[in-house]
Protein backbone atom coordinates (compact mmCIF):
# COMPACT_ATOMS: atom_id res chain seq x y z
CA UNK A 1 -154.77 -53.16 -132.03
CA UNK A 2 -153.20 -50.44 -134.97
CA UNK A 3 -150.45 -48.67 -134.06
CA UNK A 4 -150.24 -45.23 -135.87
CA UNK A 5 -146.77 -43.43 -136.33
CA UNK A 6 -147.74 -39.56 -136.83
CA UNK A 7 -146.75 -35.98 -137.21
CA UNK A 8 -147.89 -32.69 -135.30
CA UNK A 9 -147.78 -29.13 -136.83
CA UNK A 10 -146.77 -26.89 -134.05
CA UNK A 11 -147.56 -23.35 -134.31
CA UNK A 12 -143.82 -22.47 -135.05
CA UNK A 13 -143.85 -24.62 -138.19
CA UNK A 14 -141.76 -27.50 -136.76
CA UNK A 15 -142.89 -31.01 -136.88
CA UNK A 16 -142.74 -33.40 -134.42
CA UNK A 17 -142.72 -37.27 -134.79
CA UNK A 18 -144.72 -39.58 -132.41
CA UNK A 19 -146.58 -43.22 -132.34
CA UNK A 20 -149.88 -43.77 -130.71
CA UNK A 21 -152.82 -46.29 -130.89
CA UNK A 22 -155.21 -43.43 -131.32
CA UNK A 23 -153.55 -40.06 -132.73
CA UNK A 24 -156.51 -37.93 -132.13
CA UNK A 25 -156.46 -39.01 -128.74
CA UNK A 26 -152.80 -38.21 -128.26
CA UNK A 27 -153.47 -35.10 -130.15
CA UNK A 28 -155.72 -33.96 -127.72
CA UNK A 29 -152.98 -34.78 -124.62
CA UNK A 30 -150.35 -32.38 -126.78
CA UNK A 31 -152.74 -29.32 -126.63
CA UNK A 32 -153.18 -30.00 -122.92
CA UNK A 33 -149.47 -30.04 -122.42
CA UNK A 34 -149.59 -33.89 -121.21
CA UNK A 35 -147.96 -35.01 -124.51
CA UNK A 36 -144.14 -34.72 -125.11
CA UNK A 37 -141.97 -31.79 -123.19
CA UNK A 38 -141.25 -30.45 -127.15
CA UNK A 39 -145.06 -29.58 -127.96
CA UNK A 40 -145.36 -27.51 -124.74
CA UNK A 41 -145.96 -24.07 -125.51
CA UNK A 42 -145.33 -24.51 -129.32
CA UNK A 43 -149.48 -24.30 -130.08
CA UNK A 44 -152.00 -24.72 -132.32
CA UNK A 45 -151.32 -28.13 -132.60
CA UNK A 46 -152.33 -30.05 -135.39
CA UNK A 47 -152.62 -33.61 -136.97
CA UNK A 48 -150.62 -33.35 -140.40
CA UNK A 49 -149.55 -37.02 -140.81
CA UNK A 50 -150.99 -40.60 -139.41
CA UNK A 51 -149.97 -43.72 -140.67
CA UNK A 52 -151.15 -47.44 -139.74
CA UNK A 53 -149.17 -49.97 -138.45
CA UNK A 54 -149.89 -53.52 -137.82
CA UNK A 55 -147.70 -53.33 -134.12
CA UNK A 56 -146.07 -51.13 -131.70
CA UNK A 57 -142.70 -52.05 -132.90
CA UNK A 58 -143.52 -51.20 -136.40
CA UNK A 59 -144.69 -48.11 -135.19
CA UNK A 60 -141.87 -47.36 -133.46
CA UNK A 61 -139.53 -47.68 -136.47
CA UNK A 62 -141.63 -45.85 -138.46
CA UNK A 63 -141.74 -43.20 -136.10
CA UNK A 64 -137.80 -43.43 -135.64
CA UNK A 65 -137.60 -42.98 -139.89
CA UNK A 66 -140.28 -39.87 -139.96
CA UNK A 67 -137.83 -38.05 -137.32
CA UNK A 68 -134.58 -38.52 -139.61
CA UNK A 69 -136.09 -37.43 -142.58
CA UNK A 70 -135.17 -34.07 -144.29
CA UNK A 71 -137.92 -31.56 -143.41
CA UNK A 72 -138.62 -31.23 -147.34
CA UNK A 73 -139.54 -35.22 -147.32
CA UNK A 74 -141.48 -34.45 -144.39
CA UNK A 75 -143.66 -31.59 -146.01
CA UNK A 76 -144.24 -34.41 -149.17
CA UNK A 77 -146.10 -37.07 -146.82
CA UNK A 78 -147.69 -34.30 -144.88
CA UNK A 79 -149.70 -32.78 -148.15
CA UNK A 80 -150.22 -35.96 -149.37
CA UNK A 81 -151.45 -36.83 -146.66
CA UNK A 82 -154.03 -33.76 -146.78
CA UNK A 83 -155.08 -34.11 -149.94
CA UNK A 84 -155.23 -38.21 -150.86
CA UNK A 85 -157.73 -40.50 -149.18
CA UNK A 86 -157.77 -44.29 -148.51
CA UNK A 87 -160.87 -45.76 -148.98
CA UNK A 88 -162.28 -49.73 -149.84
CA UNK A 89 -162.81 -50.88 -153.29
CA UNK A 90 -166.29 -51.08 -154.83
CA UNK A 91 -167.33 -53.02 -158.00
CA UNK A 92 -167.46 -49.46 -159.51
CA UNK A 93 -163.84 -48.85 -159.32
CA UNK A 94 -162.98 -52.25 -161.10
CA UNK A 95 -162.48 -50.33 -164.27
CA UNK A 96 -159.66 -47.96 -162.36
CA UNK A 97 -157.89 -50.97 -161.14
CA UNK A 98 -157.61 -52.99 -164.15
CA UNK A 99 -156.45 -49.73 -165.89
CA UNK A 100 -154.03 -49.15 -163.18
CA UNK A 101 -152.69 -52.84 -163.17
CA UNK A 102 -152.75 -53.45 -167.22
CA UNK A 103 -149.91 -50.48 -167.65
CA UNK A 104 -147.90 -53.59 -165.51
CA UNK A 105 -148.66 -56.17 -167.50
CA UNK A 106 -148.16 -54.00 -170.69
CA UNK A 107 -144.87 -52.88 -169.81
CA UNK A 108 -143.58 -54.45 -166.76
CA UNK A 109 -142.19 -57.26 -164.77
CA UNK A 110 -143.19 -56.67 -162.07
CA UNK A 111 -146.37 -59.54 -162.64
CA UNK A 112 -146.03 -61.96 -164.50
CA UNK A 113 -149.27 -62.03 -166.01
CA UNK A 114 -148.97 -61.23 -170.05
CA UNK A 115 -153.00 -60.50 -170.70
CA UNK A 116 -155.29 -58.69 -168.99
CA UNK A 117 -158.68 -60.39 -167.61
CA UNK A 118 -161.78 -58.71 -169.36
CA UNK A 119 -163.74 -56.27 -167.37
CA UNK A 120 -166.61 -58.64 -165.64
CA UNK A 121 -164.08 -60.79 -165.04
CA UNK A 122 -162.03 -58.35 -163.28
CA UNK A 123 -164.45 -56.93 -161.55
CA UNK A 124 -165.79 -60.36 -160.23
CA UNK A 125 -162.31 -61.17 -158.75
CA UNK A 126 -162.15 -57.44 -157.20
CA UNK A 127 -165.65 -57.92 -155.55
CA UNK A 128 -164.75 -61.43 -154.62
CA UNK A 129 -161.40 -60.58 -153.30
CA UNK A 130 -163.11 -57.35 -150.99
CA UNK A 131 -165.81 -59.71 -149.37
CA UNK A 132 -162.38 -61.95 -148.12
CA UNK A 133 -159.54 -59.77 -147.26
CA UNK A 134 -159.36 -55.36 -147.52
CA UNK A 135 -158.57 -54.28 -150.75
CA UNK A 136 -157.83 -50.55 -150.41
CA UNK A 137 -157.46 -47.72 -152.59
CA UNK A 138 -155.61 -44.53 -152.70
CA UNK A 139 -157.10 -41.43 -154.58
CA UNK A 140 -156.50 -37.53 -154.64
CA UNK A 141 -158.63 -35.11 -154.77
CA UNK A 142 -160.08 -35.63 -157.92
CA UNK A 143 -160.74 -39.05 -157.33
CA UNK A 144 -157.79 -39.90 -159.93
CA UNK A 145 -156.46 -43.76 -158.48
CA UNK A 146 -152.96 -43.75 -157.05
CA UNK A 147 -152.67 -47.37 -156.22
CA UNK A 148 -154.51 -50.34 -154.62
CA UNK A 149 -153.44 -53.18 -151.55
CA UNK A 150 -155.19 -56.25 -151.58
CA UNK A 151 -154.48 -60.08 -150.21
CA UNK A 152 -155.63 -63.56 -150.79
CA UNK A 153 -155.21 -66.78 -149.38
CA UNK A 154 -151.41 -67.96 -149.54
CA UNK A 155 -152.56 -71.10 -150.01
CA UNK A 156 -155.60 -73.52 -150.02
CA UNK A 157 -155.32 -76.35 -148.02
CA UNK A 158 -157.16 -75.29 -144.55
CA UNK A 159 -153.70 -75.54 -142.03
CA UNK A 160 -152.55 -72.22 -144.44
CA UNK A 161 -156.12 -70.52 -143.16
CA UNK A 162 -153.86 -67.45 -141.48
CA UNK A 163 -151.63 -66.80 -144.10
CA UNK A 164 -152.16 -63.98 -146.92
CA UNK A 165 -150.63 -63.51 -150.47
CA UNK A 166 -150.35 -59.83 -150.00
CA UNK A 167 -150.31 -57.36 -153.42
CA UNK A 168 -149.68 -53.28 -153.90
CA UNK A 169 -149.47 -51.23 -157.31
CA UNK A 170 -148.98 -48.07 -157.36
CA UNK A 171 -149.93 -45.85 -160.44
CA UNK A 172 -146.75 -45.93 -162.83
CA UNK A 173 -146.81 -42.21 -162.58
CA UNK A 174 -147.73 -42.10 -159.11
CA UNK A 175 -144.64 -43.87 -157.17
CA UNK A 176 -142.84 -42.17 -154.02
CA UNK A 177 -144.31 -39.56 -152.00
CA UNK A 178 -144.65 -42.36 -149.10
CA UNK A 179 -147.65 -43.62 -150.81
CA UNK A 180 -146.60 -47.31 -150.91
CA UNK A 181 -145.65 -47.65 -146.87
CA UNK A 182 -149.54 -46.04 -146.64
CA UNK A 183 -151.25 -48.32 -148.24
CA UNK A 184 -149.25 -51.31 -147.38
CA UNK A 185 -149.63 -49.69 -143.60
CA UNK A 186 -153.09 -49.76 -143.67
CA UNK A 187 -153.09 -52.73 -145.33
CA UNK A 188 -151.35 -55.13 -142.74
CA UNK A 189 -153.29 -53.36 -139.67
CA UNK A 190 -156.61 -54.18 -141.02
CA UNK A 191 -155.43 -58.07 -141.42
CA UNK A 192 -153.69 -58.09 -138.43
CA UNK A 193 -157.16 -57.19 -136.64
CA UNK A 194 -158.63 -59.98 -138.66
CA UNK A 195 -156.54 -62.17 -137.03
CA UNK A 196 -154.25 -63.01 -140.17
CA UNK A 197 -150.56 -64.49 -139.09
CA UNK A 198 -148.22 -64.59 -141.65
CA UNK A 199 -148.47 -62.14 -144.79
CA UNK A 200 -146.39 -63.36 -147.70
CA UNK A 201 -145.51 -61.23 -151.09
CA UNK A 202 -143.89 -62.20 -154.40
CA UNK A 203 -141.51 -60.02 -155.52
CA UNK A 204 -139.83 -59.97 -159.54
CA UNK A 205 -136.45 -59.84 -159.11
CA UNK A 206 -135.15 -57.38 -160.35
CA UNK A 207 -137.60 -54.77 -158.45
CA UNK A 208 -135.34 -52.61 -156.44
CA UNK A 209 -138.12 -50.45 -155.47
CA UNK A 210 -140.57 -53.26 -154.18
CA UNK A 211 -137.95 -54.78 -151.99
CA UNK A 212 -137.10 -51.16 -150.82
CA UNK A 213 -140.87 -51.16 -150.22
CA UNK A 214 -141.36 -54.43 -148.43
CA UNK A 215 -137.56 -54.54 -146.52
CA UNK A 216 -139.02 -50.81 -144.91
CA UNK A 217 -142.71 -52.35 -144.01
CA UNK A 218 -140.56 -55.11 -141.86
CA UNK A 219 -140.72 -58.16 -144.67
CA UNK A 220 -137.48 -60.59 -144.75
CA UNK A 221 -136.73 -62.39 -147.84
CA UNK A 222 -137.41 -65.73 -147.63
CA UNK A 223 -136.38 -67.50 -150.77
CA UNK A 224 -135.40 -66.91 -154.32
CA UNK A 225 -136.65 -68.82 -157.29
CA UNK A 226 -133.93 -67.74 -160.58
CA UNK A 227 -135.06 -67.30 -163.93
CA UNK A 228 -137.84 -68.34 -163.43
CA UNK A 229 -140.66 -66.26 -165.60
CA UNK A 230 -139.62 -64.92 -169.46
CA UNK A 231 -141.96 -61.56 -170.09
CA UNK A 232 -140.95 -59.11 -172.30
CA UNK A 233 -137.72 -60.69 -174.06
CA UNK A 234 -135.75 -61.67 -170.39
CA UNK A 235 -135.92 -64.12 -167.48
CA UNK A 236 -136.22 -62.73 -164.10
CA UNK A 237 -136.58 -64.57 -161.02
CA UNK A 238 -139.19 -64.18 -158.12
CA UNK A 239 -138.45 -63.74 -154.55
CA UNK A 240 -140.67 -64.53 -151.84
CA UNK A 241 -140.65 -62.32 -148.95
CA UNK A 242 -142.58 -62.70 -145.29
CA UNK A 243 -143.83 -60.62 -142.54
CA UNK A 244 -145.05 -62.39 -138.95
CA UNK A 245 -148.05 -59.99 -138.29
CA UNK A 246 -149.15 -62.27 -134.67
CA UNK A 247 -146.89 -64.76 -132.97
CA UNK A 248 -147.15 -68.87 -133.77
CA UNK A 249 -148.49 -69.17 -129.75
CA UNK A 250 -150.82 -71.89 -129.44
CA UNK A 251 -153.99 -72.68 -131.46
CA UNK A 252 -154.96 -69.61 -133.40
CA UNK A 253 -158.53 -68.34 -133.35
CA UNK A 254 -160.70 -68.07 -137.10
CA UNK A 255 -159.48 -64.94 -139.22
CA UNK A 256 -162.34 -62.55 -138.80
CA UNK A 257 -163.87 -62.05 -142.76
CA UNK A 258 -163.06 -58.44 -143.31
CA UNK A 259 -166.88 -57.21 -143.74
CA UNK A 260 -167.48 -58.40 -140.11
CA UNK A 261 -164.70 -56.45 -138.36
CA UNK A 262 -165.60 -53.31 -136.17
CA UNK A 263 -166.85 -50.84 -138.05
CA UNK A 264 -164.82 -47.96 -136.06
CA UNK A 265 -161.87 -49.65 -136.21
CA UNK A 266 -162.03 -50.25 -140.29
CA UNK A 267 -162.85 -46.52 -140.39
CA UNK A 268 -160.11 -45.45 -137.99
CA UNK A 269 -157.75 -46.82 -140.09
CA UNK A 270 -158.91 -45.70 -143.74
CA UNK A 271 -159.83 -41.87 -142.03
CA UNK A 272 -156.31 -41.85 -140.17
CA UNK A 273 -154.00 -44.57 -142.01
């Protein structure tokens, strides 16, 4: 089940940092003055910041970073969070992604690809890639892309059936703000319902900000490949990180294609995550 660290608006202006499986639900035991001792008498309470989480104990760390950070940092996620949306890609928005991801291969390590796909290719492997695994997107108001999440098979022989290659670009213009741990959030909860066990990322070294990004979301490096891809006039190597999303406990049951998850639960995540 998703695990959702969040923030509540008290009347006074204060925040205050919590985990729940369902943050409307805890929402409503604050008002009542069943939540924690510190919302008591401090109404109207309101939701200003959910995020998903694959697990309670990822959760839990997330909710131990929101409470430590400065109030300012706080205020950043909390209008983001008001004003940009999660939502599942369409073959529509293939033209936003491959605009997104071709400022990357234009001008930046961080893949290792040198030319970008044409358009009905790209928007075969985005359609193709949605009917398998999420592949989420982050817009603002104006519909303007942030980023995208997506994940394929790690491999393809059939014993690697539970393990994901997972991938997250953010708009070159649009990076901090908390907007990487969202999408990544939602991300890994969503695959973690399908059943998914092991999520695995790729990760140029150097890319200070992506292993910032996937050391915070609970990945551990795993191995290092050196100078091993030349882009752009330098080697750089490639690090492979991990993240156990369920335990290795007996025989595993089928990953669950993402179209035929719960409905409520897809949308709990995109409305709250």
């Amino acid at each position: 089940m998703s695990q959702f660290a969040y923030l509540v608006r008290c009347g006074d202006g204060s925040l205050y940092a919590g985990y729940s499986p369902d943050p409307l639900a805890r929402l409503a035991a604050h008002r009542a003055g069943k939540g924690a001792r510190y919302t008591r008498g401090r109404g109207p309470l309101t939701l200003a910041f959910a995020q998903a989480m694959p697990s309670r104990g990822m959760a839990l760390r997330r909710e131990a970073a929101l409470k430590k950070l400065p109030r300012a940092q706080k205020l950043a996620l909390c209008e983001g969070w008001k004003n940009e949306r999660l939502s599942l890609a369409r073959a529509e928005d293939a033209p936003a992604i491959r605009q997104l991801y071709g400022w990357y291969v234009e001008h930046s390590a961080a893949t290792f690809a040198t030319s970008l796909p044409g358009g009905e290719e790209y928007a075969r492997w985005v359609t193709e890639s949605a009917a398998a695994y999420p592949f989420l997107l982050l817009k603002d108001r104006t519909g303007r892309l942030l980023g995208f999440a997506c994940a394929h098979r790690w491999k393809e022989r059939e014993a690697y059936a539970w393990d994901v290659e997972t991938t997250i670009y953010l708009a070159h213009d649009a990076a901090g703000a908390g907007r990487g741990r969202r999408l990544y959030g939602a991300l890994l909860a969503l695959l973690e319902l399908q059943g998914v066990h092991n999520a695995y990322a790729l990760v140029t070294i150097p890319n200070p900000a992506s292993e910032g990004l996937h050391r915070a979301m609970g990945f551990a490096m795993q191995g290092v490949q050196p100078d091993t891809g030349y882009k752009n006039g330098s080697w750089y190597g490639l690090g492979t990180w991990g993240l156990v999303l369920r335990p290795a406990d007996g025989a595993p049951a089928p990953v669950v294609p993402f179209p035929q998850l719960d409905d409520a639960a897809v949308r709990q995540v995109l409305a709250l995550g």
